[in-house]
PDB file of N, CA and C in Angstrom:
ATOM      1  N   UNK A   1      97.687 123.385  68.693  1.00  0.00           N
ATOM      2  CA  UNK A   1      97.810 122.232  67.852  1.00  0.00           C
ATOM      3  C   UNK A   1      97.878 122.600  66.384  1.00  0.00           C
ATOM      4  N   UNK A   2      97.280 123.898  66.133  1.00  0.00           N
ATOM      5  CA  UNK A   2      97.420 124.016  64.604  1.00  0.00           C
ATOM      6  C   UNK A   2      97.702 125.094  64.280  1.00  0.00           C
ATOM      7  N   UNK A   3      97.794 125.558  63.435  1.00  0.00           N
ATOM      8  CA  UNK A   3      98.194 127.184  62.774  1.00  0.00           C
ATOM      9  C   UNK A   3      97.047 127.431  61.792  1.00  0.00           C
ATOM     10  N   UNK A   4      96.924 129.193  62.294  1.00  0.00           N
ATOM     11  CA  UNK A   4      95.854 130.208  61.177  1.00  0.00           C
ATOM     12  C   UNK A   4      95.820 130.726  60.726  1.00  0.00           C
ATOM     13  N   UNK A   5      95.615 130.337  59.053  1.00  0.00           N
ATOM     14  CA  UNK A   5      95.891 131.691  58.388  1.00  0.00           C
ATOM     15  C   UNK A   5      96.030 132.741  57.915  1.00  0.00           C
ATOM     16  N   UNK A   6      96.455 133.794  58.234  1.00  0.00           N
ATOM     17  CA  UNK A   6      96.023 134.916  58.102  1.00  0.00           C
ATOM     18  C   UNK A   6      96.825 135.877  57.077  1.00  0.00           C
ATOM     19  N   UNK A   7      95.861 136.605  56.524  1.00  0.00           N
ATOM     20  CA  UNK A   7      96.130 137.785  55.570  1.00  0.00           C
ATOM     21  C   UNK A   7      97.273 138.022  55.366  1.00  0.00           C
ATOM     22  N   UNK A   8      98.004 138.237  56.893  1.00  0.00           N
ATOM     23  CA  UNK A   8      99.628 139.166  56.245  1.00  0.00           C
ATOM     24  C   UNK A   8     100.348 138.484  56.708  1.00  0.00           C
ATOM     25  N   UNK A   9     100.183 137.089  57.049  1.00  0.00           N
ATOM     26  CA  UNK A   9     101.107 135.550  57.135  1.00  0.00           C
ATOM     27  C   UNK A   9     100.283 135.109  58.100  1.00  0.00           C
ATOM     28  N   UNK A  10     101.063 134.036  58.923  1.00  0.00           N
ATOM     29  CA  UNK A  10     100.613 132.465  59.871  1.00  0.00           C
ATOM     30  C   UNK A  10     100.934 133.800  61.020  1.00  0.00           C
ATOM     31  N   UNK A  11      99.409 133.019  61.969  1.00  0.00           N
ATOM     32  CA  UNK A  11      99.745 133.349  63.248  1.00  0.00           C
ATOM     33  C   UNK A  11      99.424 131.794  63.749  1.00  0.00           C
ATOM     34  N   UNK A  12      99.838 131.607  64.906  1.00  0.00           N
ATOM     35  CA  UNK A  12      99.530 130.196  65.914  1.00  0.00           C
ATOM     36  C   UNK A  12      98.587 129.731  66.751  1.00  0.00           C
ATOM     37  N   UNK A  13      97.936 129.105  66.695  1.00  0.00           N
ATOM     38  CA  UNK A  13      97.141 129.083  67.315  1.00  0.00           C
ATOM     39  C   UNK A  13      96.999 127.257  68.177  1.00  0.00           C
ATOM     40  N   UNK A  14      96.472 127.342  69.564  1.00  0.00           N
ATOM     41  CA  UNK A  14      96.612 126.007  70.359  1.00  0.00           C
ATOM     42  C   UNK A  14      95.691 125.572  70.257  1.00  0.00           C
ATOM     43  N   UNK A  15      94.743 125.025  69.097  1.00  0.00           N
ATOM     44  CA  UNK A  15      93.895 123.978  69.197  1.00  0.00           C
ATOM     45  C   UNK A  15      93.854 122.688  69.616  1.00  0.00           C
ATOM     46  N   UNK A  16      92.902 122.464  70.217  1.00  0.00           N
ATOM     47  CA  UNK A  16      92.893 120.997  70.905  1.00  0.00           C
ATOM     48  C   UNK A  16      92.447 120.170  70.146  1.00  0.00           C
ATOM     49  N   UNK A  17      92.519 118.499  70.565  1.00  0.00           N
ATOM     50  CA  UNK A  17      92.056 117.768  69.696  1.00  0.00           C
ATOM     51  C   UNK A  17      90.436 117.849  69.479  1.00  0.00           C
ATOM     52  N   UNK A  18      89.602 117.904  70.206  1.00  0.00           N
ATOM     53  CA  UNK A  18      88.178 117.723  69.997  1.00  0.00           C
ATOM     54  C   UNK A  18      87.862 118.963  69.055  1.00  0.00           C
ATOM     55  N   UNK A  19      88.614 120.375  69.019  1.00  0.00           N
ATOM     56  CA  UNK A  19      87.957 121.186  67.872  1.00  0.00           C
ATOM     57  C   UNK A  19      88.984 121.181  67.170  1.00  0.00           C
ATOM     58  N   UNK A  20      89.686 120.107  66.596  1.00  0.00           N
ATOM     59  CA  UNK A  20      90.030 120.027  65.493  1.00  0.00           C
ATOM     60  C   UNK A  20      89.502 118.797  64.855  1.00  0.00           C
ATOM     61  N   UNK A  21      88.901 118.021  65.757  1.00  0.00           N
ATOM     62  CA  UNK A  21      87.940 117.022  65.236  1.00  0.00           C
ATOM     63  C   UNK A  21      86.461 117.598  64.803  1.00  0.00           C
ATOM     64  N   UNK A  22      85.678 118.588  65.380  1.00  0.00           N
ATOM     65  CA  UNK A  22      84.908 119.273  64.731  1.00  0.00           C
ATOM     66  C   UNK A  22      85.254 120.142  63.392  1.00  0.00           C
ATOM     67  N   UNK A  23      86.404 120.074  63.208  1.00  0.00           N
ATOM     68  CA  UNK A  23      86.737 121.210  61.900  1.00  0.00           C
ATOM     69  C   UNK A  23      86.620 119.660  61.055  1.00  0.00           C
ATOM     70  N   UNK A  24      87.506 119.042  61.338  1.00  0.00           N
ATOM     71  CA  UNK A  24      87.645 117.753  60.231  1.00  0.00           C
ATOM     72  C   UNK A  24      86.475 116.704  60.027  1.00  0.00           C
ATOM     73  N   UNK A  25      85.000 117.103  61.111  1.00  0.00           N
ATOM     74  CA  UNK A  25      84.242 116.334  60.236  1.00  0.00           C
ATOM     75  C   UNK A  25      83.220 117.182  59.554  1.00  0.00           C
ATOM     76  N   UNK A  26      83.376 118.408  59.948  1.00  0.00           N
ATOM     77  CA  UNK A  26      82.329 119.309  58.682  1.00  0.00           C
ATOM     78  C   UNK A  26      83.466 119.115  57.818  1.00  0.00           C
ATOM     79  N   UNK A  27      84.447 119.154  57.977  1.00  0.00           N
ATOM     80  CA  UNK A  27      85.012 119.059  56.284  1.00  0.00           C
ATOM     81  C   UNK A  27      84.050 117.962  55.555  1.00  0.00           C
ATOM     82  N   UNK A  28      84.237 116.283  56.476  1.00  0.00           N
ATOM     83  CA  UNK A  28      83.530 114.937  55.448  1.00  0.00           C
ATOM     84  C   UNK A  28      82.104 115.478  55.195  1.00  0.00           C
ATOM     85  N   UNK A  29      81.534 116.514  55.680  1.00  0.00           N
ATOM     86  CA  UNK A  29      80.098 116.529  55.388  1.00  0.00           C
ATOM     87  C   UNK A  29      79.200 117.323  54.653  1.00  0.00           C
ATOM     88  N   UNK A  30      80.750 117.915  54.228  1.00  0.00           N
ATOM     89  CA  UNK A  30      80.649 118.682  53.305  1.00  0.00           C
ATOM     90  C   UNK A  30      80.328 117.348  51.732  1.00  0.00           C
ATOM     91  N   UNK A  31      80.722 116.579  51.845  1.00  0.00           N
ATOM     92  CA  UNK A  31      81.004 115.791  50.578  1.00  0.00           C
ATOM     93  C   UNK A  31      79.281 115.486  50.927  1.00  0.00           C
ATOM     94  N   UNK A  32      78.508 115.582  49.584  1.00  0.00           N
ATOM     95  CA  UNK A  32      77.439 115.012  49.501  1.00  0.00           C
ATOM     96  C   UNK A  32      76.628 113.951  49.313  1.00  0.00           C
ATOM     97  N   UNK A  33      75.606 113.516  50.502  1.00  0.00           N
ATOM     98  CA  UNK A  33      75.399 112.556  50.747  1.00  0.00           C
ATOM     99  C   UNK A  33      76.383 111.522  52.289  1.00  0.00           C
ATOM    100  N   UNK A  34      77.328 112.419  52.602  1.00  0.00           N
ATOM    101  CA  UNK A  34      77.965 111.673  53.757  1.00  0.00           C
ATOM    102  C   UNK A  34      77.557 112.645  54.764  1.00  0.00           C
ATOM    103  N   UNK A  35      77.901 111.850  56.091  1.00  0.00           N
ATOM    104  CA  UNK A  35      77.238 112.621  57.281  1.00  0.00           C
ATOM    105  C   UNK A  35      78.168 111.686  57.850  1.00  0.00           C
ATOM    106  N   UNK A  36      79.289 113.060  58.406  1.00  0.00           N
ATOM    107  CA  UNK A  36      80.852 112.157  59.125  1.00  0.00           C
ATOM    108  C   UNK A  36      80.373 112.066  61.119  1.00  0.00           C
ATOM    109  N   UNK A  37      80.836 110.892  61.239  1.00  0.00           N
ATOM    110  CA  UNK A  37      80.082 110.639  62.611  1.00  0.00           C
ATOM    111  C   UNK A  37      81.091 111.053  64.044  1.00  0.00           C
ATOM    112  N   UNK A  38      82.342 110.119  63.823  1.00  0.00           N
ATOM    113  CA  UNK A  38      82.907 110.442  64.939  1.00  0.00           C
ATOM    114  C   UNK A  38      84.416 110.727  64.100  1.00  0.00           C
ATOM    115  N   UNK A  39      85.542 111.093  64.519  1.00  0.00           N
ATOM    116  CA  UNK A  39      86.690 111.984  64.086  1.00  0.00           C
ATOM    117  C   UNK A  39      87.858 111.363  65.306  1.00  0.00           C
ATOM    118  N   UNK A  40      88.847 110.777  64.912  1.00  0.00           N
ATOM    119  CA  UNK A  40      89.930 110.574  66.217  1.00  0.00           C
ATOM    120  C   UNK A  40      91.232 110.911  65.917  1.00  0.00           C
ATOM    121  N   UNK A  41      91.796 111.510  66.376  1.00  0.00           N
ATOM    122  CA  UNK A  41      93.003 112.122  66.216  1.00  0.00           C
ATOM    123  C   UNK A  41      93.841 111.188  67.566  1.00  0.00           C
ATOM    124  N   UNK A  42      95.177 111.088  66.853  1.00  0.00           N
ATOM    125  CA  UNK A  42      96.471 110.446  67.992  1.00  0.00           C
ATOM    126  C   UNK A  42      96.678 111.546  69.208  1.00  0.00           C
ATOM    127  N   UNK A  43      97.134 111.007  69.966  1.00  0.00           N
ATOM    128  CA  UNK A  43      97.590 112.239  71.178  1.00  0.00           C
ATOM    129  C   UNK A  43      98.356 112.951  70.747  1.00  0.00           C
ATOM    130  N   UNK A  44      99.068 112.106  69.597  1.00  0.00           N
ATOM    131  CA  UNK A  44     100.311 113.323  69.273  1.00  0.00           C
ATOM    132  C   UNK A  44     100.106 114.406  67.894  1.00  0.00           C
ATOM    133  N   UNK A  45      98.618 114.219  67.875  1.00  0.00           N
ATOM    134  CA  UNK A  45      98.331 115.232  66.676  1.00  0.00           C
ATOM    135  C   UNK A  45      99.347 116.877  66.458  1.00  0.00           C
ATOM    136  N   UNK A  46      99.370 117.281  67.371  1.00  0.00           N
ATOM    137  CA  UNK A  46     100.114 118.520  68.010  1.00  0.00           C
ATOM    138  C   UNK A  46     101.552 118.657  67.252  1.00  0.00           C
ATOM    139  N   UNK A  47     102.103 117.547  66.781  1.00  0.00           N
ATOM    140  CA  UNK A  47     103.366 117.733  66.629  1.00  0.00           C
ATOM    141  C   UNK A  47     103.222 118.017  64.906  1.00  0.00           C
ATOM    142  N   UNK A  48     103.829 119.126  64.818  1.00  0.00           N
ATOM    143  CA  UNK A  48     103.536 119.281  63.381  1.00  0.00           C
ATOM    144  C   UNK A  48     104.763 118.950  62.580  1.00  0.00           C
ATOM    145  N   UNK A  49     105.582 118.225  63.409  1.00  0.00           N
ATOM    146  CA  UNK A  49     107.302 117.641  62.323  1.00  0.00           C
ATOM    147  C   UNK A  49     106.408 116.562  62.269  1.00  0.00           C
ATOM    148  N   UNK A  50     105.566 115.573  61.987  1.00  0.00           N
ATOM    149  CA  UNK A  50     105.498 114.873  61.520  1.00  0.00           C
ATOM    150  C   UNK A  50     104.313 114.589  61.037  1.00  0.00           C
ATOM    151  N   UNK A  51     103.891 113.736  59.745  1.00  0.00           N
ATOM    152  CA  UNK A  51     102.171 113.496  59.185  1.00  0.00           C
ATOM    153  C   UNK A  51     101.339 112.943  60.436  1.00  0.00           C
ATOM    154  N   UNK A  52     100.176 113.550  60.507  1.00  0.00           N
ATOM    155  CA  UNK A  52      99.318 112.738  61.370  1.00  0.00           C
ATOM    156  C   UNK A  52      98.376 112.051  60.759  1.00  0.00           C
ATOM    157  N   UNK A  53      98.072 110.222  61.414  1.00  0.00           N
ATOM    158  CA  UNK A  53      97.022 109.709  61.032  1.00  0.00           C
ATOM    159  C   UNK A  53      95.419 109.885  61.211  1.00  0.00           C
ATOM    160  N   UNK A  54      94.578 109.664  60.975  1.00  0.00           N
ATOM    161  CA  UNK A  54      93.216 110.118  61.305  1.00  0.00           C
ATOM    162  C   UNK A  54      91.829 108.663  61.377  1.00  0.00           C
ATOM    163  N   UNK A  55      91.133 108.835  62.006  1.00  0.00           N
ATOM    164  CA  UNK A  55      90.159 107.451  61.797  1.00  0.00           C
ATOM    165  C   UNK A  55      88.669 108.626  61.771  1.00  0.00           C
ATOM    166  N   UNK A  56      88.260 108.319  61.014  1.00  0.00           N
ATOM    167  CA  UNK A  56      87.115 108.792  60.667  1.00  0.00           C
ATOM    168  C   UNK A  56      85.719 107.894  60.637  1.00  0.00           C
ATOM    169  N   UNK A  57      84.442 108.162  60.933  1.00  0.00           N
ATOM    170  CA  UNK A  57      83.250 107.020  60.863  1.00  0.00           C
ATOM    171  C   UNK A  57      82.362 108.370  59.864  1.00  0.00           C
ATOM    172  N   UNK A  58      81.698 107.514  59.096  1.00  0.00           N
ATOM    173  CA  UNK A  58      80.764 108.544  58.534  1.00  0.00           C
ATOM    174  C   UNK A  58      79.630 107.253  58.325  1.00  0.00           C
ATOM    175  N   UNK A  59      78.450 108.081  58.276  1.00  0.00           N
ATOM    176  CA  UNK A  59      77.545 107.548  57.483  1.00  0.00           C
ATOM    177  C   UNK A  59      77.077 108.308  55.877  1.00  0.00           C
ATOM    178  N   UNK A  60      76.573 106.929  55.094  1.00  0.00           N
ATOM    179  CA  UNK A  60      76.751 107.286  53.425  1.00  0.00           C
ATOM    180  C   UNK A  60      75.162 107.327  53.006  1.00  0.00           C
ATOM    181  N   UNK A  61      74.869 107.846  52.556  1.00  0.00           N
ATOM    182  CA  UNK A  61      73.206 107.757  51.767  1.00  0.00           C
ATOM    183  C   UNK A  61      73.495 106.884  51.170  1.00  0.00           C
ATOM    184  N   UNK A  62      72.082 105.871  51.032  1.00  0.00           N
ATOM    185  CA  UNK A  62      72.080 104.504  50.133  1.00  0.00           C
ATOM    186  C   UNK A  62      72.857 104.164  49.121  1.00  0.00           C
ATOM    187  N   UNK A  63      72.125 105.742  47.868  1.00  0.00           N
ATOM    188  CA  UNK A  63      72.564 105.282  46.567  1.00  0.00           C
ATOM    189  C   UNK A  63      74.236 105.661  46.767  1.00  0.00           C
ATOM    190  N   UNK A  64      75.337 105.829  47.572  1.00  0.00           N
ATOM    191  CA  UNK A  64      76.392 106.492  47.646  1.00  0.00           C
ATOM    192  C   UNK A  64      77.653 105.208  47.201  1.00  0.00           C
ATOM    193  N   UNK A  65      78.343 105.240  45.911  1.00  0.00           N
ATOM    194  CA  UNK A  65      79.747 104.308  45.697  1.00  0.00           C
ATOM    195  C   UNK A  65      80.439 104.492  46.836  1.00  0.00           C
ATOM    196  N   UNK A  66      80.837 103.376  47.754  1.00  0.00           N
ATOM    197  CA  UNK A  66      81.168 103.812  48.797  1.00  0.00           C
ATOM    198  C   UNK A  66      82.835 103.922  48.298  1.00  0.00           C
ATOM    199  N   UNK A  67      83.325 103.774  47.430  1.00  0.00           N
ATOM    200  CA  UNK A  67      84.817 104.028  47.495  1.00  0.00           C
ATOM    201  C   UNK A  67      85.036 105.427  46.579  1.00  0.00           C
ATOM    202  N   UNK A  68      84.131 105.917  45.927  1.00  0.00           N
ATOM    203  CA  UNK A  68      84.233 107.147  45.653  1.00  0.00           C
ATOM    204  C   UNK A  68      83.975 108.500  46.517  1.00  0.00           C
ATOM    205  N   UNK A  69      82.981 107.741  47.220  1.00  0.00           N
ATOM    206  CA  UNK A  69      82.752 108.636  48.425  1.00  0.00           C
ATOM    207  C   UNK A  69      83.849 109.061  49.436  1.00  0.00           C
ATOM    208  N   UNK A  70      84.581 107.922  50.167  1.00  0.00           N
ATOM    209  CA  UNK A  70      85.589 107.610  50.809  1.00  0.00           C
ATOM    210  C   UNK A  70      86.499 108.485  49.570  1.00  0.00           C
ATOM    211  N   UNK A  71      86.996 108.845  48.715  1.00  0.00           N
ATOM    212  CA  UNK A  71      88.085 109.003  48.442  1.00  0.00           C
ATOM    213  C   UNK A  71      87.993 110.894  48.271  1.00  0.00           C
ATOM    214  N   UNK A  72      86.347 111.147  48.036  1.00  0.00           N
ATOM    215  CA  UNK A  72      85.869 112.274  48.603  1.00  0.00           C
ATOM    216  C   UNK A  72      85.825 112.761  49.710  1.00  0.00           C
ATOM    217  N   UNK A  73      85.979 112.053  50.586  1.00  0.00           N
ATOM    218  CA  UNK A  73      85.516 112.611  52.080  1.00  0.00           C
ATOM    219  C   UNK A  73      87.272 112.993  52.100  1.00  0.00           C
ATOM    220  N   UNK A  74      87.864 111.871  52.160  1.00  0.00           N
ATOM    221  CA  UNK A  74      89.744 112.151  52.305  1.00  0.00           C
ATOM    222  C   UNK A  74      90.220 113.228  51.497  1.00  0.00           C
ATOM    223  N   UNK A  75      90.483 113.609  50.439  1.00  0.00           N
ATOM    224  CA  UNK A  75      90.509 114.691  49.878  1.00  0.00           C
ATOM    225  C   UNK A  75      89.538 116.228  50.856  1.00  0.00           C
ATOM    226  N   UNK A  76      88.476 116.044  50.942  1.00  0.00           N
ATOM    227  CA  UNK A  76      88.111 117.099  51.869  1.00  0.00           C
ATOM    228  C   UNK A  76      88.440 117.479  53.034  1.00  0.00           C
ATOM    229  N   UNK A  77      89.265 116.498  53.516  1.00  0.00           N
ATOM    230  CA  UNK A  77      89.092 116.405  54.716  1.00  0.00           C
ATOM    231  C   UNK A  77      90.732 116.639  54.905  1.00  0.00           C
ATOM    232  N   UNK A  78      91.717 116.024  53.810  1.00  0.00           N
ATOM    233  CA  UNK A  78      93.266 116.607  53.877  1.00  0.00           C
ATOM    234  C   UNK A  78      93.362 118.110  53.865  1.00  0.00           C
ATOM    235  N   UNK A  79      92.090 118.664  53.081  1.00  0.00           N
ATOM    236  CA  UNK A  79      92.036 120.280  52.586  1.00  0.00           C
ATOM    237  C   UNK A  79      92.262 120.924  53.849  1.00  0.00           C
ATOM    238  N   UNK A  80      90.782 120.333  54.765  1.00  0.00           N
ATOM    239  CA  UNK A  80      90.772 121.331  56.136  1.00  0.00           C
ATOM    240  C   UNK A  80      91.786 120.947  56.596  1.00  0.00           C
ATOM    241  N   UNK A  81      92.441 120.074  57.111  1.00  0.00           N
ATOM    242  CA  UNK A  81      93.797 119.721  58.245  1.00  0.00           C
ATOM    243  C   UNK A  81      94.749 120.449  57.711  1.00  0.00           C
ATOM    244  N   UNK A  82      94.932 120.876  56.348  1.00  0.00           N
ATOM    245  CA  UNK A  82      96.068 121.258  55.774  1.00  0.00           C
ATOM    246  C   UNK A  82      96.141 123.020  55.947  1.00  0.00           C
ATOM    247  N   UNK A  83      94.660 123.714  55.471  1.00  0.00           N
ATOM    248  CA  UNK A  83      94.143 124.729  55.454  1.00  0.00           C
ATOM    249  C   UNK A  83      93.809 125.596  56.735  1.00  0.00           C
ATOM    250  N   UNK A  84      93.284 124.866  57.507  1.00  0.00           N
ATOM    251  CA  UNK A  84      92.682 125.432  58.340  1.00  0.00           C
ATOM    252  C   UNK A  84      93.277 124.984  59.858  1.00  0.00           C
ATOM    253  N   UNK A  85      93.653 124.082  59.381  1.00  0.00           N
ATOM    254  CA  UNK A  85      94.688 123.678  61.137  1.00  0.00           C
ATOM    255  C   UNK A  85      96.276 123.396  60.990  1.00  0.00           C
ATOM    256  N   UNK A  86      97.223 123.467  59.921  1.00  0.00           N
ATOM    257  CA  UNK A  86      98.178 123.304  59.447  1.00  0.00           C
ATOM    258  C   UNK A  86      98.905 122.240  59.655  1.00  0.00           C
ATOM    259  N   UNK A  87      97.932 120.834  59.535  1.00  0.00           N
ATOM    260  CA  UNK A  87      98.215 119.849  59.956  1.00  0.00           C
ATOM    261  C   UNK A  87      98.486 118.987  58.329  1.00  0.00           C
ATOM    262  N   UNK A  88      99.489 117.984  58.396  1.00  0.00           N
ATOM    263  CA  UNK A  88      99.547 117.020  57.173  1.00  0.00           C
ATOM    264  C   UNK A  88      99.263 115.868  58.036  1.00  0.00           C
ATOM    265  N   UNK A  89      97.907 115.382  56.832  1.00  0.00           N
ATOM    266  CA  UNK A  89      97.387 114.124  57.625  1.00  0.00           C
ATOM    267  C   UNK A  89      97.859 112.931  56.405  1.00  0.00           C
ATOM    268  N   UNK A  90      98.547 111.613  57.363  1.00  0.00           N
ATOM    269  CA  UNK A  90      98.759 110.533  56.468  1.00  0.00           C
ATOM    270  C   UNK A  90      97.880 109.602  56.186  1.00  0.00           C
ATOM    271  N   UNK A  91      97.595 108.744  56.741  1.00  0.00           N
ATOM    272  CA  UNK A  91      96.801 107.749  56.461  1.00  0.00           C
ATOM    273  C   UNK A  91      95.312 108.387  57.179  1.00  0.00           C
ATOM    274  N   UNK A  92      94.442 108.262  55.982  1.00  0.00           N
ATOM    275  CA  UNK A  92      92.907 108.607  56.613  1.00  0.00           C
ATOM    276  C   UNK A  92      91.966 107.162  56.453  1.00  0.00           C
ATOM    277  N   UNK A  93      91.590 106.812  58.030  1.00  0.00           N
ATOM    278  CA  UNK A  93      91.182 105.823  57.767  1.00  0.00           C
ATOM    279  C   UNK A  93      89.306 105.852  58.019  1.00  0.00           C
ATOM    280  N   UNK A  94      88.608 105.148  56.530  1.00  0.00           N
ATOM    281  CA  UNK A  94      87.047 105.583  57.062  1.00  0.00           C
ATOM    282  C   UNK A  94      86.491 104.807  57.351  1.00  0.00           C
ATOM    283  N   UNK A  95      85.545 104.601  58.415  1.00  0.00           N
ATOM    284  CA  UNK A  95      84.739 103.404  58.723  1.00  0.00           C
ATOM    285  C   UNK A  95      83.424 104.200  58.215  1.00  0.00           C
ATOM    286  N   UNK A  96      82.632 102.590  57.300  1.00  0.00           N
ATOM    287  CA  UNK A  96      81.162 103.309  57.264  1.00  0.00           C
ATOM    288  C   UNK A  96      80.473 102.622  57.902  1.00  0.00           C
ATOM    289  N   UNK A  97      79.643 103.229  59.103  1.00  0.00           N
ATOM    290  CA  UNK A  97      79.204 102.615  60.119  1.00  0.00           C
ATOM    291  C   UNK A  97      77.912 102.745  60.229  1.00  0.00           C
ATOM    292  N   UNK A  98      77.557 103.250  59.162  1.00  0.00           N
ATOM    293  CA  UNK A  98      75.700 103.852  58.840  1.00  0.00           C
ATOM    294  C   UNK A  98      75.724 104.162  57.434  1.00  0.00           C
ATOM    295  N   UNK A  99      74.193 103.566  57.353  1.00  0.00           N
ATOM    296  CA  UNK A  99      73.626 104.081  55.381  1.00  0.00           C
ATOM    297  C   UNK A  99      72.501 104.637  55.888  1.00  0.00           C
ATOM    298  N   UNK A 100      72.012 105.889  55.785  1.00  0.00           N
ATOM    299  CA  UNK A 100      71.077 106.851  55.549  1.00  0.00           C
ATOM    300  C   UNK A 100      69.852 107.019  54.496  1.00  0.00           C
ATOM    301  N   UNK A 101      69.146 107.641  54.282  1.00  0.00           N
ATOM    302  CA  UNK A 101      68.405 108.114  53.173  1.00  0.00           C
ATOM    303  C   UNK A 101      68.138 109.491  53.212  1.00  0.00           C
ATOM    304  N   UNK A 102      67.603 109.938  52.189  1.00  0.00           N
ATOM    305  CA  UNK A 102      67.796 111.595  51.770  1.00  0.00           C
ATOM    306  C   UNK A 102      68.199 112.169  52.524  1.00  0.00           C
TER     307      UNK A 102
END
């Protein structure tokens, strides 16, 4: 499903959807203060001629702007799909489905 990059160019690699849904929510959780919950990729993530969409759930710590956050998590989260699985993701969609504390 995605490509890896390596040192002396791209080699290929067949990732499936569920660990490329684990790559793409340590990406959101990386952004601080979010804790990304569930990750869904289309069946047709695989096809790399075209952008793939994404639905994302995270939960936000209290004090968290939730549209700055959200625009953090997407940016992090285009990085890994782009970086690390050689995927272009289009529309990232976030549900916040939990508020947290520390």
């Amino acid at each position: 499903m995605g490509k890896v990059p390596a040192e002396a160019g791209t080699i290929f690699l067949a990732a499936n959807e569920p660990a490329a849904a684990i790559i793409l929510r340590a990406a959101g959780d990386t952004v601080d203060g979010v804790r990304a919950r569930s990750c869904r990729l289309p069946p047709d993530a695989h096809d790399m001629s075209t952008d793939t969409d994404l639905k994302l759930s995270i939960s936000l710590r209290f004090d968290m702007p939730v549209l700055a956050a959200a625009r953090a998590v997407r940016v992090a989260v285009r990085a890994a799909a782009r970086d690390q699985l050689g995927l272009t993701l289009g529309r990232i969609d976030i549900d916040v489905v939990d508020v947290h504390t520390a």
